[in-house]
Protein backbone atom coordinates (compact mmCIF):
# COMPACT_ATOMS: atom_id res chain seq x y z
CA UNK A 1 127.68 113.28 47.61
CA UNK A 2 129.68 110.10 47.26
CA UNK A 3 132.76 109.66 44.56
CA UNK A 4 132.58 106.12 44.48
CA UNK A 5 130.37 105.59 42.05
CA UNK A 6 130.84 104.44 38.11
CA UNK A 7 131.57 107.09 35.90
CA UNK A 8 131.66 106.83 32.10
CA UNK A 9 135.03 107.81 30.75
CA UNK A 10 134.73 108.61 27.48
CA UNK A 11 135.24 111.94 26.12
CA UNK A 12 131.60 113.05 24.56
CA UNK A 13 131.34 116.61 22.59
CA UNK A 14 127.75 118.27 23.68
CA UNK A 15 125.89 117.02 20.07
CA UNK A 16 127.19 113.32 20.87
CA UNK A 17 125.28 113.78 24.26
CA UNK A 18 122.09 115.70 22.61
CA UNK A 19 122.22 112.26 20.47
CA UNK A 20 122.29 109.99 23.40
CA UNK A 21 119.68 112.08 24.88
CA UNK A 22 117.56 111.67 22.29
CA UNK A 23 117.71 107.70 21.87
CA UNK A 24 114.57 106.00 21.13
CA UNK A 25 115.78 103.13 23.55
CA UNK A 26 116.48 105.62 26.59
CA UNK A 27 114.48 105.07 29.17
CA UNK A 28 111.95 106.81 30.14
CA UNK A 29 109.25 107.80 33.34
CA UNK A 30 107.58 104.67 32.55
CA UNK A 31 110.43 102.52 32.64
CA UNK A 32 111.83 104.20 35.12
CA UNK A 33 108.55 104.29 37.31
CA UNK A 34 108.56 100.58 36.83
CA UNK A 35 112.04 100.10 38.47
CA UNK A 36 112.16 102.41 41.50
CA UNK A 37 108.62 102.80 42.57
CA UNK A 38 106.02 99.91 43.65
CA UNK A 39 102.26 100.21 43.77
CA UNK A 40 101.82 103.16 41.11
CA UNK A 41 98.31 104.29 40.35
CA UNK A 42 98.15 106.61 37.26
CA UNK A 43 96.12 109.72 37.60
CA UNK A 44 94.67 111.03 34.43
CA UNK A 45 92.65 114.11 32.81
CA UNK A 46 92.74 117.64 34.35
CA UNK A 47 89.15 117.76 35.38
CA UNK A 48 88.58 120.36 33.44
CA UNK A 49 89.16 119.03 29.73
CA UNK A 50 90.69 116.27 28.87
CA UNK A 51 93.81 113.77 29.31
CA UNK A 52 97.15 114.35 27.83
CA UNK A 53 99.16 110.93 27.78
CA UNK A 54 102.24 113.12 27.49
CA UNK A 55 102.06 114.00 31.29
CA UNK A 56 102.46 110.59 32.96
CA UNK A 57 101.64 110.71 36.97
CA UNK A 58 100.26 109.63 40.07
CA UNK A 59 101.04 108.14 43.53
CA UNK A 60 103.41 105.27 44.44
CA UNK A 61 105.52 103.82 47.56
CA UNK A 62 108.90 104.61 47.32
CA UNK A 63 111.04 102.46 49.23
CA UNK A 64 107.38 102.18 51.25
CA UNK A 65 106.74 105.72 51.74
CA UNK A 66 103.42 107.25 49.73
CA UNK A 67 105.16 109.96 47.54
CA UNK A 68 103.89 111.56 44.05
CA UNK A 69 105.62 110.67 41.12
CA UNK A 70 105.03 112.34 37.77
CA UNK A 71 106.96 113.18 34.03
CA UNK A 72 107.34 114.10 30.22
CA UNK A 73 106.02 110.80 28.60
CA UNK A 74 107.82 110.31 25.22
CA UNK A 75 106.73 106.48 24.28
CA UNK A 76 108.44 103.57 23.55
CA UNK A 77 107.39 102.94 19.80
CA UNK A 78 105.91 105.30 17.33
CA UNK A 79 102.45 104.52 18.20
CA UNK A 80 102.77 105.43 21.45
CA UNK A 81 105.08 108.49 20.28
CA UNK A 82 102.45 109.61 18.39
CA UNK A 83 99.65 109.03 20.53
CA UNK A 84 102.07 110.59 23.33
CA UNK A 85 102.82 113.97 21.07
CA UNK A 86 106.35 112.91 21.12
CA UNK A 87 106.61 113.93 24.76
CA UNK A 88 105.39 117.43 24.09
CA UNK A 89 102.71 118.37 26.52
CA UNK A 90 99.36 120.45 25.78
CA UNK A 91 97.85 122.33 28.65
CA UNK A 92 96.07 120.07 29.72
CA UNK A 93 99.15 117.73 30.32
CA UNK A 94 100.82 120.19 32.86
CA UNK A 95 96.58 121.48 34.41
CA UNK A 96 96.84 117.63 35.06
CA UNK A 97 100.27 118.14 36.51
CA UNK A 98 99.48 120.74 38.90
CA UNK A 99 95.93 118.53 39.68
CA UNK A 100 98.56 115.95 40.96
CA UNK A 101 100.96 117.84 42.52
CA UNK A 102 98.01 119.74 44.64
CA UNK A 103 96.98 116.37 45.91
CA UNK A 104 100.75 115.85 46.90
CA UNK A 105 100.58 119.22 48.93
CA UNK A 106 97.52 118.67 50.39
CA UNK A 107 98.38 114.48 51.83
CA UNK A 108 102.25 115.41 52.59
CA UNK A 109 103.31 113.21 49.97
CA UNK A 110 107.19 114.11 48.72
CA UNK A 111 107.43 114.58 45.10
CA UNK A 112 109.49 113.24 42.40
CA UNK A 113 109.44 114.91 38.39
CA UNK A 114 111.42 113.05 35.87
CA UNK A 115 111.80 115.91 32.86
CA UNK A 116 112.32 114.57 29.10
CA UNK A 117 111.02 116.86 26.50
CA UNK A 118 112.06 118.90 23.47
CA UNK A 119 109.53 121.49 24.87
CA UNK A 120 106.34 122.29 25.23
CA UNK A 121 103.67 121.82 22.14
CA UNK A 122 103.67 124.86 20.35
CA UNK A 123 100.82 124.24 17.88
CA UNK A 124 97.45 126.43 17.47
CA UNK A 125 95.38 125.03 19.21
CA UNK A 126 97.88 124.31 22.47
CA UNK A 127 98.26 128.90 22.26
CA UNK A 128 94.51 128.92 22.23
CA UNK A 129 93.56 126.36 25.40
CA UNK A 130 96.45 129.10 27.29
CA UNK A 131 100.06 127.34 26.70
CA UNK A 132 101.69 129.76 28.43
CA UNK A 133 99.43 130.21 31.21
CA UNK A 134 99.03 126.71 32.24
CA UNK A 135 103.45 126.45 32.20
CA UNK A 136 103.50 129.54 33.98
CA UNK A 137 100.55 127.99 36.74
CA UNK A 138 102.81 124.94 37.13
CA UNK A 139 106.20 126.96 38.06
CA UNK A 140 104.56 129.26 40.38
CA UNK A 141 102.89 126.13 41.75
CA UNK A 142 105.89 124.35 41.97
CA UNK A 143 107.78 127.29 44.12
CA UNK A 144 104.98 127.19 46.36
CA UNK A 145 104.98 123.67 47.44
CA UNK A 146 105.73 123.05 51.34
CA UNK A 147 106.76 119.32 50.61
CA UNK A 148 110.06 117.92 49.50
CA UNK A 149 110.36 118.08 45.48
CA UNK A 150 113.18 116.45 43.63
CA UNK A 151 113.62 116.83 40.07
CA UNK A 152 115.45 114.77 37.27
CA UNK A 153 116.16 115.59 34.17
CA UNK A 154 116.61 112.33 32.12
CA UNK A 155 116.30 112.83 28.50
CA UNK A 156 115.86 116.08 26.86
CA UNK A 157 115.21 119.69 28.86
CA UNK A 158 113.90 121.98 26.65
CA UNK A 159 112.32 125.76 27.23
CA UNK A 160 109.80 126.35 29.66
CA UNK A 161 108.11 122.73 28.73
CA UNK A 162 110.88 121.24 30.71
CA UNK A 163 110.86 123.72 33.35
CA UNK A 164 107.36 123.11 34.39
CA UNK A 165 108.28 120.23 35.98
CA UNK A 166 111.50 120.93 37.08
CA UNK A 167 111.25 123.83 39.99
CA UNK A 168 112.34 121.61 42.54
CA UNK A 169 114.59 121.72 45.91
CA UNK A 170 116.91 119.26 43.73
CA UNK A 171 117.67 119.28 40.20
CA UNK A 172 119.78 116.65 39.15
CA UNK A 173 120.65 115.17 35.91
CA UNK A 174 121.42 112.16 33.96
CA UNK A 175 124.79 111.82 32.74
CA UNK A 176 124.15 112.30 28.67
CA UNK A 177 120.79 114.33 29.65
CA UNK A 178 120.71 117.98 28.31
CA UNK A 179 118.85 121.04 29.28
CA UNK A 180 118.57 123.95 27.61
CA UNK A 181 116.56 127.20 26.69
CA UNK A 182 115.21 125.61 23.32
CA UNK A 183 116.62 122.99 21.10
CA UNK A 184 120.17 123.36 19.12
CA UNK A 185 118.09 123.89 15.83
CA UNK A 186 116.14 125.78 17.15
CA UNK A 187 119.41 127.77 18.34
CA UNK A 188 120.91 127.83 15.48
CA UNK A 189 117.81 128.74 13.43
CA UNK A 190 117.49 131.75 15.12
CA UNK A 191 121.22 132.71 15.77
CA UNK A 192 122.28 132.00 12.38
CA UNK A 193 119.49 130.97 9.64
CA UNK A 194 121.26 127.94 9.71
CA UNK A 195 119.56 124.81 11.35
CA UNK A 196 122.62 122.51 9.94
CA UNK A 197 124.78 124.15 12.41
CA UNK A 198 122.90 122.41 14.93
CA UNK A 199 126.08 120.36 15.85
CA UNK A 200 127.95 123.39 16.22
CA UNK A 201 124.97 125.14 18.60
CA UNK A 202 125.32 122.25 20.79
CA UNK A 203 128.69 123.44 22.06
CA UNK A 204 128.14 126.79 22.11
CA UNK A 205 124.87 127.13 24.53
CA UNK A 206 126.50 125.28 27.55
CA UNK A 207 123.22 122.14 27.68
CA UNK A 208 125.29 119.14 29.02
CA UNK A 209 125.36 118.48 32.64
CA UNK A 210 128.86 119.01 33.26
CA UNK A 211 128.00 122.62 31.97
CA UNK A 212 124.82 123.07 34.15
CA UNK A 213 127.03 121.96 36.91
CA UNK A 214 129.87 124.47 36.85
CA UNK A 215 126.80 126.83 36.16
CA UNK A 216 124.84 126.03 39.46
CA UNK A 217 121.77 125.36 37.86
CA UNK A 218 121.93 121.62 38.96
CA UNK A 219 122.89 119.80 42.00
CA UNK A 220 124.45 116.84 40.98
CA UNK A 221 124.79 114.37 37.60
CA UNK A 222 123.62 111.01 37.97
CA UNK A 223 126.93 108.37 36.22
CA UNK A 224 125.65 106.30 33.09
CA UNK A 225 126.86 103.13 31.86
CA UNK A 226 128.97 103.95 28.94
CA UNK A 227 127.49 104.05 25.73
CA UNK A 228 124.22 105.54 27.41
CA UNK A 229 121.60 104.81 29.96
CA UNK A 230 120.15 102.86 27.13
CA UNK A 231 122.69 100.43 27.21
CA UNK A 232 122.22 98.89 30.91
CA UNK A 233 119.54 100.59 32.12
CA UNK A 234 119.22 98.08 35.28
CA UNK A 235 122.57 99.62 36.82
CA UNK A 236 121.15 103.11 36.37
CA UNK A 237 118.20 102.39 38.26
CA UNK A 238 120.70 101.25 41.22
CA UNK A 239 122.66 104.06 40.87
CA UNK A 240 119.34 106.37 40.36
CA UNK A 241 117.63 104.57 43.50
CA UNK A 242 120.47 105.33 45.89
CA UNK A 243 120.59 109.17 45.13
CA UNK A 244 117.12 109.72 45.40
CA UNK A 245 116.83 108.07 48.40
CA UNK A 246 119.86 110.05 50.17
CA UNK A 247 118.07 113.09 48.79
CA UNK A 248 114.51 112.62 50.39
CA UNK A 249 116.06 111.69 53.62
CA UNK A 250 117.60 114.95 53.73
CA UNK A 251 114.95 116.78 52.88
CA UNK A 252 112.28 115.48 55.07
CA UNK A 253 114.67 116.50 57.72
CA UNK A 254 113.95 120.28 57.07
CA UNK A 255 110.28 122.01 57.52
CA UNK A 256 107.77 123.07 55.22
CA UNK A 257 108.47 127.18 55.30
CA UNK A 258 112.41 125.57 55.60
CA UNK A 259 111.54 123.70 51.76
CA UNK A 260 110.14 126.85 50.42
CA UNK A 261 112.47 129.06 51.44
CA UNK A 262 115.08 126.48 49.98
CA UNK A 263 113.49 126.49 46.56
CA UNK A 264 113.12 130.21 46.60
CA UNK A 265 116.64 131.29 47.11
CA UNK A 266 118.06 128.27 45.10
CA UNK A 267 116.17 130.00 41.92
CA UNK A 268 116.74 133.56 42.55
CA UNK A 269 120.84 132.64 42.82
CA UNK A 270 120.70 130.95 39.14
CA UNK A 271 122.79 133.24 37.06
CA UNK A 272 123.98 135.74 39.72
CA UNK A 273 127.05 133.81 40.68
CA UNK A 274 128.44 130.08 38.97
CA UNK A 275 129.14 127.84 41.89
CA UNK A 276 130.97 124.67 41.18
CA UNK A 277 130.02 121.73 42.85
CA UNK A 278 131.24 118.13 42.65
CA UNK A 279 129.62 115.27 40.72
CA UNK A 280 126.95 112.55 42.84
């Protein structure tokens, strides 16, 4: 972990970093697809049903390695935010998912999840086509895998939407990224009948990286330009680019049963002890 890199210095509560989070100009697994990765070919539908647009993936070169590459696709205008369910996958977005990551298992390929979601989509007919089941598939999948697996969570993390993509041998996050059981409505719907105390929810159920840190439920926090990642998103890439690559290179040094095992007991510790660790 280096300590030579930017950090933002201003003083953010939790809700001003659920806002930044949630910027419409944040970049997103598109964008960010487009700056670190070369020769991406999209994969789409779940061979079973149909395509969700809100599940972006497929294979790339990183750095001219063949890896996987896949993420919560919000959109970048409301058309595309619409057509994209706001970023909140069906299951058939994370069947297609675990389609992808299969092929990654089966070719070697290392793969990379970039997480931004409010959660999964919690309408009728997403319960009926087996919601659950298909997020459940994906994290049992996910702690199976004998192939490096690095996870970022870049926007929003929310409930078991986000953590379908995000069972990984790294979890690292954005600077102003959250990540969180549900959202802080939602919280403090539920806590307190109150979804105006969604400000106040925000600092009470520990979502901000620098939380997640002290927690041990993430490895490291990515620095953003201040203001947001939305602000200069070319010197997050750099920044982005540089960790990820320091990450696979350590992990292709260990073996597959080595990865697994790795995953497994990084998990099962979550919540037993809280392990501070320093910032990327």
């Amino acid at each position: 972990m280096s300590d030579n890199l930017p950090v933002t210095v201003d003083v953010l509560t939790a809700a001003q970093r659920v806002a930044i989070a949630r910027h419409p100009g944040r970049p997103g697994v598109a964008q960010i697809i487009d700056a670190l990765f070369t020769d991406f070919f999209e994969q789409r539908g779940d061979l079973s049903s149909t395509d969700d647009p809100s599940i972006m993936g497929g294979i790339a070169l990183f750095h001219g390695r063949p890896v996987t590459v896949l993420g919560n696709r919000k959109g970048s205008d409301i058309e595309e935010r619409v057509a994209c369910n706001f970023g909140m996958a069906s299951p058939e977005g994370y069947r297609k998912a675990q389609r992808i990551m299969r092929a990654a298992e089966k070719f070697g390929r290392p793969i990379f999840t970039f997480v931004d979601t409010s959660g999964a989509y919690p309408g009728m007919e997403a319960e009926e086509h087996g919601q659950g089941e298909a997020i459940a598939r994906s994290i049992e999948l996910m702690s199976s895998l004998t192939v490096p697996v690095i996870c970022v969570i870049c926007g929003e993390g929310g409930s078991g939407g986000a953590l379908a993509l995000a069972v990984g041998n790294r979890v690292i996050m954005l600077e102003n990224a959250v990540y969180s059981v549900l959202s802080p409505e939602g919280f403090a719907s539920i806590l307190w009948k109150d979804s105006s105390r969604a400000d106040e929810a925000c600092e009470v159920m520990k979502l901000t990286a620098d939380d997640l840190l002290e927690l041990g439920v993430i490895d490291g926090i990515i620095p953003e330009p201040a203001g947001g990642a939305h602000e200069n998103p070319a010197a997050l890439f750099q920044i982005l680019d540089t960790q990820l690559s320091r990450e696979l290179e350590a992990l292709s040094k260990m073996s597959p049963n080595a990865l697994v095992n790795d995953r497994y007991r990084k998990f099962r510790a979550m919540g037993a002890t809280a392990v501070k660790r320093g910032r990327i």
